[in-house]
C-alpha atoms as a PDB file:
ATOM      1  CA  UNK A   1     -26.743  25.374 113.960  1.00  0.00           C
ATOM      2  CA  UNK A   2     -24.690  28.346 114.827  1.00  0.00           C
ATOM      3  CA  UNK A   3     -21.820  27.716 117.372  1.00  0.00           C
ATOM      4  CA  UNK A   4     -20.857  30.549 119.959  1.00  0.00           C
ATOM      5  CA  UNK A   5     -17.743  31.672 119.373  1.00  0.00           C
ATOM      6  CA  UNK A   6     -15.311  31.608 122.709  1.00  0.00           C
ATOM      7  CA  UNK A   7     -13.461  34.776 123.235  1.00  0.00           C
ATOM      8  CA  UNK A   8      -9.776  34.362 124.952  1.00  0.00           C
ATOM      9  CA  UNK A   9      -8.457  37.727 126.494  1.00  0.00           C
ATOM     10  CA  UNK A  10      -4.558  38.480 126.030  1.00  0.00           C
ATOM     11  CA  UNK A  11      -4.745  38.164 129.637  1.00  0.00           C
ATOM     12  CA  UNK A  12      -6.453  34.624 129.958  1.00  0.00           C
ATOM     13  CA  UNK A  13      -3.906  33.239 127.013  1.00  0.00           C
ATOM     14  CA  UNK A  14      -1.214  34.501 129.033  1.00  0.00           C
ATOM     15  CA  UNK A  15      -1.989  32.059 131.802  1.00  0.00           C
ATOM     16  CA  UNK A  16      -2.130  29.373 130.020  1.00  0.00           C
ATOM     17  CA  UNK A  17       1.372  29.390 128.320  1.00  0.00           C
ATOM     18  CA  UNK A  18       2.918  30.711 131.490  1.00  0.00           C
ATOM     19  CA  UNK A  19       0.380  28.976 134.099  1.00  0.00           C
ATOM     20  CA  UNK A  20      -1.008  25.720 132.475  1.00  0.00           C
ATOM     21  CA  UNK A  21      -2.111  24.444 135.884  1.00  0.00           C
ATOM     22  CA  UNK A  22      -3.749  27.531 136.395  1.00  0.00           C
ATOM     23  CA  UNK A  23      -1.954  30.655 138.210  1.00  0.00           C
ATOM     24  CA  UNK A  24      -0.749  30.462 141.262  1.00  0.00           C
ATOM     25  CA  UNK A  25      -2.658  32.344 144.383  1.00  0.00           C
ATOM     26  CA  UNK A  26       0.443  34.560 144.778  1.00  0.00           C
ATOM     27  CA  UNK A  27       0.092  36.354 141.039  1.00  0.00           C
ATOM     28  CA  UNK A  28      -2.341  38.398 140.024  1.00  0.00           C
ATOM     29  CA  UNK A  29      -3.609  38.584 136.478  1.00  0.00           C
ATOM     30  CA  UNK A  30      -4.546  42.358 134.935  1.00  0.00           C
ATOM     31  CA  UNK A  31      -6.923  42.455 132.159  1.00  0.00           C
ATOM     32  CA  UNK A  32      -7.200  45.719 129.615  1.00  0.00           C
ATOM     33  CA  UNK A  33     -10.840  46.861 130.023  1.00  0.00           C
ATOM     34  CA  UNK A  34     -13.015  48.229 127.023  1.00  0.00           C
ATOM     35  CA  UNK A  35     -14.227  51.643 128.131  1.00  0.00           C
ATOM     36  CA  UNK A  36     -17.849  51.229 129.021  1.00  0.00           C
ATOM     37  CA  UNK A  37     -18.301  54.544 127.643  1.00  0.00           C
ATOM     38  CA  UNK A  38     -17.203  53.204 124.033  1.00  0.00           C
ATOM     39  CA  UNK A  39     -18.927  50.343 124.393  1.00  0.00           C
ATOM     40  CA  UNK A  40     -18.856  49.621 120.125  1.00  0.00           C
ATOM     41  CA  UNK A  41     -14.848  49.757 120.023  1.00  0.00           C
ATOM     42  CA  UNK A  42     -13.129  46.563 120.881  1.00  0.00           C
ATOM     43  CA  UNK A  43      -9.225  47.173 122.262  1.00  0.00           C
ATOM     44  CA  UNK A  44      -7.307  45.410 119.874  1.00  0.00           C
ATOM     45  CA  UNK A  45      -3.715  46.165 122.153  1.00  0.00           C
ATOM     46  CA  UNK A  46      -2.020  43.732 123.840  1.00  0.00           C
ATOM     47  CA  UNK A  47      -1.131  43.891 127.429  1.00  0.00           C
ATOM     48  CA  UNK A  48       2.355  44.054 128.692  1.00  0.00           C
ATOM     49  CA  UNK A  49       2.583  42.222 131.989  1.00  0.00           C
ATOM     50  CA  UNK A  50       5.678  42.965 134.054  1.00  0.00           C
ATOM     51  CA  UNK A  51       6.716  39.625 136.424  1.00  0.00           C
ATOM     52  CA  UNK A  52       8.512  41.124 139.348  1.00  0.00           C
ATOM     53  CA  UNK A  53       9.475  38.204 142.038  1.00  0.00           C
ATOM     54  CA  UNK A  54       6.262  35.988 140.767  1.00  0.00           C
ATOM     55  CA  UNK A  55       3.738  38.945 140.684  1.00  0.00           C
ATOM     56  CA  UNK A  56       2.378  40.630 137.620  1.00  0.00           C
ATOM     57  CA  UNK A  57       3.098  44.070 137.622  1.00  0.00           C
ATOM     58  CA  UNK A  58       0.829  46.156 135.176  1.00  0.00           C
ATOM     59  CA  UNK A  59       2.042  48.612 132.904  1.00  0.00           C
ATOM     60  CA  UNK A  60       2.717  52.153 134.129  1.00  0.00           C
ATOM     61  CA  UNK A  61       0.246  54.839 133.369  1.00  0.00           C
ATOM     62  CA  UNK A  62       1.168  57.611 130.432  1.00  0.00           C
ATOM     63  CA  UNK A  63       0.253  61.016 129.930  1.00  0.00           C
ATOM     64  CA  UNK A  64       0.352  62.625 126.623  1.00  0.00           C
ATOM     65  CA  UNK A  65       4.013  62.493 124.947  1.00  0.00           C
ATOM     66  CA  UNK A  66       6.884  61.502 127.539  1.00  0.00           C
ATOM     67  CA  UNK A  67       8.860  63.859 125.969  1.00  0.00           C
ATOM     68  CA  UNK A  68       6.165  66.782 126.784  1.00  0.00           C
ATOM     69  CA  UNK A  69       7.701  68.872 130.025  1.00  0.00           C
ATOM     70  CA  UNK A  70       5.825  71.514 131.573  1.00  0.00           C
ATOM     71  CA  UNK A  71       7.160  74.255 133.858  1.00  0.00           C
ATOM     72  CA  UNK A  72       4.624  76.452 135.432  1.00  0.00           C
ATOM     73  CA  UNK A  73       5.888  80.227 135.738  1.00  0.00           C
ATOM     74  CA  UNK A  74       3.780  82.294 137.592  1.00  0.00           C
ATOM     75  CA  UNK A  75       2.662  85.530 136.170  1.00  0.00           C
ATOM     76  CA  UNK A  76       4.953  87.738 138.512  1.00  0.00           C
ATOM     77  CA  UNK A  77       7.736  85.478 136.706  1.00  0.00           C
ATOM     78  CA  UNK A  78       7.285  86.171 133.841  1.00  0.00           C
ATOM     79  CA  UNK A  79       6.800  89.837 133.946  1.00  0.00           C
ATOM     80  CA  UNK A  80      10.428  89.500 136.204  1.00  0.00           C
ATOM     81  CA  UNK A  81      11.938  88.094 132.911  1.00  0.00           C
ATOM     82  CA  UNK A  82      10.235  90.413 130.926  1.00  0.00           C
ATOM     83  CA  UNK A  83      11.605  93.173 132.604  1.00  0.00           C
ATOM     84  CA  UNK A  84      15.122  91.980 133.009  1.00  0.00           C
ATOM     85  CA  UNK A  85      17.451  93.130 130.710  1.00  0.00           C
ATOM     86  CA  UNK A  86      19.455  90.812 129.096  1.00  0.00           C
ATOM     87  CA  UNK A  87      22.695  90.993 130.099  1.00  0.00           C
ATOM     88  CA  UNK A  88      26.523  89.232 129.532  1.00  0.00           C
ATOM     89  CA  UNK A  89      25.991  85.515 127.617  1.00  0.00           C
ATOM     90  CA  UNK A  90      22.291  86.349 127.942  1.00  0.00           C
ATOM     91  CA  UNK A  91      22.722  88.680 125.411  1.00  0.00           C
ATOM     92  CA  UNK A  92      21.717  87.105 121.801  1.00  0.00           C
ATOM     93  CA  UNK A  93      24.397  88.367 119.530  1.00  0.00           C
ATOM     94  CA  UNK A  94      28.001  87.681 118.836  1.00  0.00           C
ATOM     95  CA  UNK A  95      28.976  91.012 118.275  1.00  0.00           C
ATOM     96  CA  UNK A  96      27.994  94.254 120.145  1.00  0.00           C
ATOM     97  CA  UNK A  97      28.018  97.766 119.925  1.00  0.00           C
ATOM     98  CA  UNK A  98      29.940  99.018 123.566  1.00  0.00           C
ATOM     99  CA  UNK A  99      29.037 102.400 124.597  1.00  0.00           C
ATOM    100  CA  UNK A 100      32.274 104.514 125.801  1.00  0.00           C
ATOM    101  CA  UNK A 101      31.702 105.788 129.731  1.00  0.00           C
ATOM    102  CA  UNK A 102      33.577 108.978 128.815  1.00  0.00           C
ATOM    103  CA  UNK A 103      32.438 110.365 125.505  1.00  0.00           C
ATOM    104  CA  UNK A 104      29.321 108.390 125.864  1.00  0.00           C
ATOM    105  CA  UNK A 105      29.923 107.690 121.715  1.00  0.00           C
ATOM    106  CA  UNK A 106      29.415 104.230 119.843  1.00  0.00           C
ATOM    107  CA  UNK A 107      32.098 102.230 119.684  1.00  0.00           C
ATOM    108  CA  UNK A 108      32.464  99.619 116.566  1.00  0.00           C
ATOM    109  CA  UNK A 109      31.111  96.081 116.595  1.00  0.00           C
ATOM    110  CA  UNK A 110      33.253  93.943 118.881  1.00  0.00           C
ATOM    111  CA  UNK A 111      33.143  90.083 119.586  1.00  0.00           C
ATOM    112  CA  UNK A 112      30.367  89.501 122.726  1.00  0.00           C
ATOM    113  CA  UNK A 113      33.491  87.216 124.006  1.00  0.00           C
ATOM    114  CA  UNK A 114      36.300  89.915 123.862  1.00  0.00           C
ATOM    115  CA  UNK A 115      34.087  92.315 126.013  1.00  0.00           C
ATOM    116  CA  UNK A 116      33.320  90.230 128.245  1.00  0.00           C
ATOM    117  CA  UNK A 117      37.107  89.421 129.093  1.00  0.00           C
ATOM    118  CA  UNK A 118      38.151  92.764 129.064  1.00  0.00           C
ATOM    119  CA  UNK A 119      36.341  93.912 132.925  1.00  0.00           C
ATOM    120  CA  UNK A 120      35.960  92.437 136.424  1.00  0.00           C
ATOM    121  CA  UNK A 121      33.050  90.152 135.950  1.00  0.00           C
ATOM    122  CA  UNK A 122      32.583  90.274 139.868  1.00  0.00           C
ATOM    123  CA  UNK A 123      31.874  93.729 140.366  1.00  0.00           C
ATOM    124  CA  UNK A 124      30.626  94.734 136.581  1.00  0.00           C
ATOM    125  CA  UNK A 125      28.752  92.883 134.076  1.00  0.00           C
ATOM    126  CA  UNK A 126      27.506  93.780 130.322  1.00  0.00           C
ATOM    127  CA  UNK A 127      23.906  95.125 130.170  1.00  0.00           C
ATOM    128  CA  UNK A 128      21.831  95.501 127.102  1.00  0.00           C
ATOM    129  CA  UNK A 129      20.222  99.228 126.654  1.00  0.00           C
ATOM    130  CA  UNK A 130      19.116  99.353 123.190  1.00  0.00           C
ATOM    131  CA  UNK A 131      19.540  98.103 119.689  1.00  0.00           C
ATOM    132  CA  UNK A 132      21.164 100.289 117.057  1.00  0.00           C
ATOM    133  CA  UNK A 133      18.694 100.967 114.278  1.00  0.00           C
ATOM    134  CA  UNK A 134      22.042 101.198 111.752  1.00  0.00           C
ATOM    135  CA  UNK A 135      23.819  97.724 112.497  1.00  0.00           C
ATOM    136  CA  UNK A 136      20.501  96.094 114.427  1.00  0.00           C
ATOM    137  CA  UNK A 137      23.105  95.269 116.572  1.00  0.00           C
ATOM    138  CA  UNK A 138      22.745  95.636 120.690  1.00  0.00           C
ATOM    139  CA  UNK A 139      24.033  98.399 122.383  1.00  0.00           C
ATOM    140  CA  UNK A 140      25.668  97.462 125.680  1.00  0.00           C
ATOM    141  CA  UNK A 141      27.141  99.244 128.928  1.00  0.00           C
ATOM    142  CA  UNK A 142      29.686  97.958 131.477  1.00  0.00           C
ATOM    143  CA  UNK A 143      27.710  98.361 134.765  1.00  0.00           C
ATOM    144  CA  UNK A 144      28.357  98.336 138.132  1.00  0.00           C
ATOM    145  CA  UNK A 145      26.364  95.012 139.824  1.00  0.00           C
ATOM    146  CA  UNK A 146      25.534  97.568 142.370  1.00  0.00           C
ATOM    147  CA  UNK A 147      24.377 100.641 140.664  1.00  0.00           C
ATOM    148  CA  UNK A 148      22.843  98.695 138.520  1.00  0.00           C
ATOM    149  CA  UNK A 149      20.652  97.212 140.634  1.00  0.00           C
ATOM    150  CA  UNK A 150      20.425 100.031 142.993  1.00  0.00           C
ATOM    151  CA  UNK A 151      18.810 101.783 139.606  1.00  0.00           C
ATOM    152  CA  UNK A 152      16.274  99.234 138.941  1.00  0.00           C
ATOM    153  CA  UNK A 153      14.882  98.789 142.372  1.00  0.00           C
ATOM    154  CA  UNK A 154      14.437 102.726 142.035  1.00  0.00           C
ATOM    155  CA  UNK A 155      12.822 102.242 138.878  1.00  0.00           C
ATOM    156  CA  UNK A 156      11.061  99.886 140.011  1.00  0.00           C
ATOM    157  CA  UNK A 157       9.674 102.378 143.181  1.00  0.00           C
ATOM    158  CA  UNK A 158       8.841 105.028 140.616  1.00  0.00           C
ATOM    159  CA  UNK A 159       6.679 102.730 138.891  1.00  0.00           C
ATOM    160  CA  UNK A 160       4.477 101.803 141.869  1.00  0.00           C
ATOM    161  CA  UNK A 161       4.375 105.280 143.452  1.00  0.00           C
ATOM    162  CA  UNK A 162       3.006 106.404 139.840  1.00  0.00           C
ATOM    163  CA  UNK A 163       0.741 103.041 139.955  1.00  0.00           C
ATOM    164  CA  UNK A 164      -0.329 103.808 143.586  1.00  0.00           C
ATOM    165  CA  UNK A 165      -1.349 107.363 142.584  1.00  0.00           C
ATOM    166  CA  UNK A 166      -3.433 106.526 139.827  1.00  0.00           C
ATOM    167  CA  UNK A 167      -5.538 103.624 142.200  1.00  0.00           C
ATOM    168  CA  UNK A 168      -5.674 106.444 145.108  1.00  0.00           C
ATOM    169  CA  UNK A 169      -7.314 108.931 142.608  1.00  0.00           C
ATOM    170  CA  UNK A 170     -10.967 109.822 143.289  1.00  0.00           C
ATOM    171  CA  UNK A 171     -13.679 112.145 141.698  1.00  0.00           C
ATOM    172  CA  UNK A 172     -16.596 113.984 143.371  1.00  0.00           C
ATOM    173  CA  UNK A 173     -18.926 115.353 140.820  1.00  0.00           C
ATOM    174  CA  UNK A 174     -20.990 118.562 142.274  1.00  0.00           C
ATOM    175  CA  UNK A 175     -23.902 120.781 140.949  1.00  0.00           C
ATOM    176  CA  UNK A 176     -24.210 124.444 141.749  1.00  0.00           C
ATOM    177  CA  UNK A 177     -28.173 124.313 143.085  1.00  0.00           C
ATOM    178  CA  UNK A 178     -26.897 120.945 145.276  1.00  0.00           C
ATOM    179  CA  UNK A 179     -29.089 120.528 148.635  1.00  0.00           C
ATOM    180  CA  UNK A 180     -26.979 121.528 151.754  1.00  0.00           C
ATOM    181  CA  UNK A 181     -27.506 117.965 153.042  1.00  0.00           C
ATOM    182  CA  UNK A 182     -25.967 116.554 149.999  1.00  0.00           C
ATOM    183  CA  UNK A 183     -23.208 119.015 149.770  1.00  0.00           C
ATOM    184  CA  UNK A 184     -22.328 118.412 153.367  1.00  0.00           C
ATOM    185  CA  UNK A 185     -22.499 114.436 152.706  1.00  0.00           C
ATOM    186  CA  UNK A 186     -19.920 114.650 149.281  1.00  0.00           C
ATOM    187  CA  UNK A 187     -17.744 116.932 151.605  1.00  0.00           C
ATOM    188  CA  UNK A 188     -17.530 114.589 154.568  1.00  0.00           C
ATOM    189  CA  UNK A 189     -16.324 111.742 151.768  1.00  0.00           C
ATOM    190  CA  UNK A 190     -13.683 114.594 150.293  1.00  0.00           C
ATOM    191  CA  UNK A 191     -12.440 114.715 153.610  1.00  0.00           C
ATOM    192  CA  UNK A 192     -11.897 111.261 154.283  1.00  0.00           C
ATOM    193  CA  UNK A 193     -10.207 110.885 150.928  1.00  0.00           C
ATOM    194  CA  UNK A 194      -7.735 113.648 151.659  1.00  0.00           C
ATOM    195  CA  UNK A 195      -6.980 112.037 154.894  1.00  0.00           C
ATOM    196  CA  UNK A 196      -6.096 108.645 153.006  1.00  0.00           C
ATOM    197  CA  UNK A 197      -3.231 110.852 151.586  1.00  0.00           C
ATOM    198  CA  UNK A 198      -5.631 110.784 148.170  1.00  0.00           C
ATOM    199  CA  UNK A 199      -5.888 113.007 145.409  1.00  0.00           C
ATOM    200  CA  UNK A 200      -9.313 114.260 144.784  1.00  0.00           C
ATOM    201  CA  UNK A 201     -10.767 116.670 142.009  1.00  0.00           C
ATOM    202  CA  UNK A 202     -13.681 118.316 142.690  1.00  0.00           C
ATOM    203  CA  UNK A 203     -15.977 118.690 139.639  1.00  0.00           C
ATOM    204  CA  UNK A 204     -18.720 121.630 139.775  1.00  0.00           C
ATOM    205  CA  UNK A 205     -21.453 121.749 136.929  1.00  0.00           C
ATOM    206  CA  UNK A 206     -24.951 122.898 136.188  1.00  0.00           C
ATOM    207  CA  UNK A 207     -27.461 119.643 136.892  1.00  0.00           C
ATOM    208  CA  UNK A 208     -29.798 118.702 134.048  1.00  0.00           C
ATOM    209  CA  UNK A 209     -33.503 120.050 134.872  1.00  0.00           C
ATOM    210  CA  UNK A 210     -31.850 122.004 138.044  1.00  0.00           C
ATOM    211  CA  UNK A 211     -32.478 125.658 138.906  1.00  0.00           C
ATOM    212  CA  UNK A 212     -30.593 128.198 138.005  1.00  0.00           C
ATOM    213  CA  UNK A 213     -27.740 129.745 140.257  1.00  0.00           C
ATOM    214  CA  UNK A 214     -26.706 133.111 141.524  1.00  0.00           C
ATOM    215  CA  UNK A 215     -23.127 133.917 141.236  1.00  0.00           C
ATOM    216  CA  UNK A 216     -23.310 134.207 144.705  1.00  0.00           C
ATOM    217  CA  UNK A 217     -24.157 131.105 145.650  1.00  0.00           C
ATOM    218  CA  UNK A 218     -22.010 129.262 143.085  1.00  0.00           C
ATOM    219  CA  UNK A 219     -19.360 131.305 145.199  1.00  0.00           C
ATOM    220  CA  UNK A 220     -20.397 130.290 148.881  1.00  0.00           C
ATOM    221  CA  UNK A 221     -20.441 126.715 147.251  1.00  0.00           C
ATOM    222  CA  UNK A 222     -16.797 127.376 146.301  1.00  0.00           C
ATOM    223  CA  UNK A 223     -16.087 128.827 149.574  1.00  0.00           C
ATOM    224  CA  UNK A 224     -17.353 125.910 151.555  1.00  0.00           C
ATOM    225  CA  UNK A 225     -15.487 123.573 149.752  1.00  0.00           C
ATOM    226  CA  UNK A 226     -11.979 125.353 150.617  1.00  0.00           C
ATOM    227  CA  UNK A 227     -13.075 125.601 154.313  1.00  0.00           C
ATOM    228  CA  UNK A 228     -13.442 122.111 154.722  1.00  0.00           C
ATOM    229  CA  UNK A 229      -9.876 121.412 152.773  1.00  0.00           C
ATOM    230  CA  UNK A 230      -8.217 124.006 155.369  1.00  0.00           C
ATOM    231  CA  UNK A 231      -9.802 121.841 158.285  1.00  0.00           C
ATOM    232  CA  UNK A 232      -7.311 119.081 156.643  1.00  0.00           C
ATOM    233  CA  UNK A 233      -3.769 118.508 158.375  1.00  0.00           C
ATOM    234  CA  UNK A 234      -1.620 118.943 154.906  1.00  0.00           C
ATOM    235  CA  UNK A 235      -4.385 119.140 152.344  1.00  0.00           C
ATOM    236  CA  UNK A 236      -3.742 121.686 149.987  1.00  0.00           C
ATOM    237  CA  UNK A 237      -4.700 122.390 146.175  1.00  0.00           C
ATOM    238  CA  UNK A 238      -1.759 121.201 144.248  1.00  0.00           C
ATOM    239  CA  UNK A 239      -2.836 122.558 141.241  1.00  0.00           C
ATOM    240  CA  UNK A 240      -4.891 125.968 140.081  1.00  0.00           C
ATOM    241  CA  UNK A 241      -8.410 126.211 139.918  1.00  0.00           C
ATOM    242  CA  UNK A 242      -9.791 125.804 136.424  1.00  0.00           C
ATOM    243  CA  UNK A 243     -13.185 127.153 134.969  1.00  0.00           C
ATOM    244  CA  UNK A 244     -15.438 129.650 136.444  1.00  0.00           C
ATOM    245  CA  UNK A 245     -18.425 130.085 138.796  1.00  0.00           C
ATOM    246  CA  UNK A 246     -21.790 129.169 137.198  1.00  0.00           C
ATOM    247  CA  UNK A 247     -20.007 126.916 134.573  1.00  0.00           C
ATOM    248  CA  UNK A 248     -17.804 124.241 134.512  1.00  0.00           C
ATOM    249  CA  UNK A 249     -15.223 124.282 137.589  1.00  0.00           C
ATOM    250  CA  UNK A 250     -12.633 122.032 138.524  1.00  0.00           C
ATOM    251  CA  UNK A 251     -10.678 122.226 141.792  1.00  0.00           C
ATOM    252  CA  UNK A 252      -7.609 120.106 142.077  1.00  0.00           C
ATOM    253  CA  UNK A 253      -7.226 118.467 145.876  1.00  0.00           C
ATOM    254  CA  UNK A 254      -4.289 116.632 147.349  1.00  0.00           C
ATOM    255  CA  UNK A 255      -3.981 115.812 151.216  1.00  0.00           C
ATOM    256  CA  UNK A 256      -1.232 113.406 153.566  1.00  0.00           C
ATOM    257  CA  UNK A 257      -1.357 110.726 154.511  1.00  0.00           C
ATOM    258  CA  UNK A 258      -1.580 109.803 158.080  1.00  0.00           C
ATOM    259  CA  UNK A 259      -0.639 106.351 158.427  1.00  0.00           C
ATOM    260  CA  UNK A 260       3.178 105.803 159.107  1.00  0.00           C
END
């Protein structure tokens, strides 16, 4: 005859060294649970119970390696400390190449340390500008904190004007035999463009399977374009006309802005 074996959980065995009468009603007993998703493994682990003032407290809950730390940085962040120069201790050599303010000539390698004693940390500190290709040493300047960062917020405006004008760029792609309807409708959206303060080339080109052109009209085309432009507070063509009447032209637009 085949006897059933009788299974004791850590938790059970527990109680009956520490509780042989049985527990009492004020502790509560925690027992490790098999995954019911892995129902073929069987946890082999003991159980740590915790007694805090007669109560068993249950082990605390871990996460991947305690010594794992993560610091989110958001992306504007990182491009900050990408962009930053590095700058006094920041900088990652002992020794430095310092650029002279007044001949604007290399000086020899100096001690980081000895530099960095030798100015008014409170109104100047040591900036980075390049690495010399010689000594692959860094090549720094004593700044003023001011200039400094007056420069790089000016930088920083150049950078988004040039950013801005690419966004604000738009093309309007034309054929000489266009219907007046259409022409007029492309016009009306070059107008609104200029308006915005955009840039706007106009592209003019033969159509595939469209009729030929007279100079003439190629020209009126022209000249309705530039009427429209001059009916534009501050639109003007910033750059010359390119190509010729019949072929391929291009007509360079720029207009103001009038928000304020």
């Amino acid at each position: 005859m085949r006897h059933a074996r009788h299974l004791t959980t850590d938790a059970e065995a527990l109680q009956r060294v520490f509780f042989p009468g049985g527990a009492p009603s004020n502790v509560f007993l925690f027992r490790r649970r098999n995954n019911p998703l892995q129902p073929h493994l069987r946890s082999s682990a003991r159980t740590t119970v915790t007694f805090l003032g007669g109560v068993a407290v249950p082990p605390p809950r871990t996460y991947g390696p305690s010594s794992q730390t993560f610091h989110p940085t958001s992306g504007r962040q990182q491009q900050k400390q990408q962009e930053t120069r590095p700058r006094d201790e920041g900088i990652r050599s002992p020794t430095v190449h310092l650029v002279d303010d007044t001949t604007n000539s290399l000086a020899p390698p100096a001690p980081l340390p000895t530099i960095l004693s030798s100015f008014d940390r409170t109104t100047h500190f040591l900036v980075q500008v390049a690495t010399d290709a010689s000594t692959s040493l860094p090549v720094c300047k004593i700044v003023n904190k001011l200039d400094f960062r007056t420069a790089e917020r000016n930088r920083a405006k150049a950078a988004k004007a040039v950013q801005s004008v690419a966004k604000s760029h738009k093309t309007i792609e034309l054929g000489w035999a266009i219907a007046p309807n259409d022409l007029d409708h492309r016009l009306k959206k070059m107008v609104e463009f200029l308006e915005e303060g955009r840039r706007v080339d106009i592209v003019i080109a033969r159509k595939r399977k469209s009729r030929l052109t007279t100079v003439d009209e190629g020209t009126e085309v022209v000249k309705g374009i530039r009427q429209r432009v001059g009916g534009v507070e501050g639109a003007r063509e910033w750059k010359e006309m390119e190509g010729e009447v019949g072929g391929v032209m291009k007509i360079y637009l720029e207009g103001t802005s009038k928000k304020k």
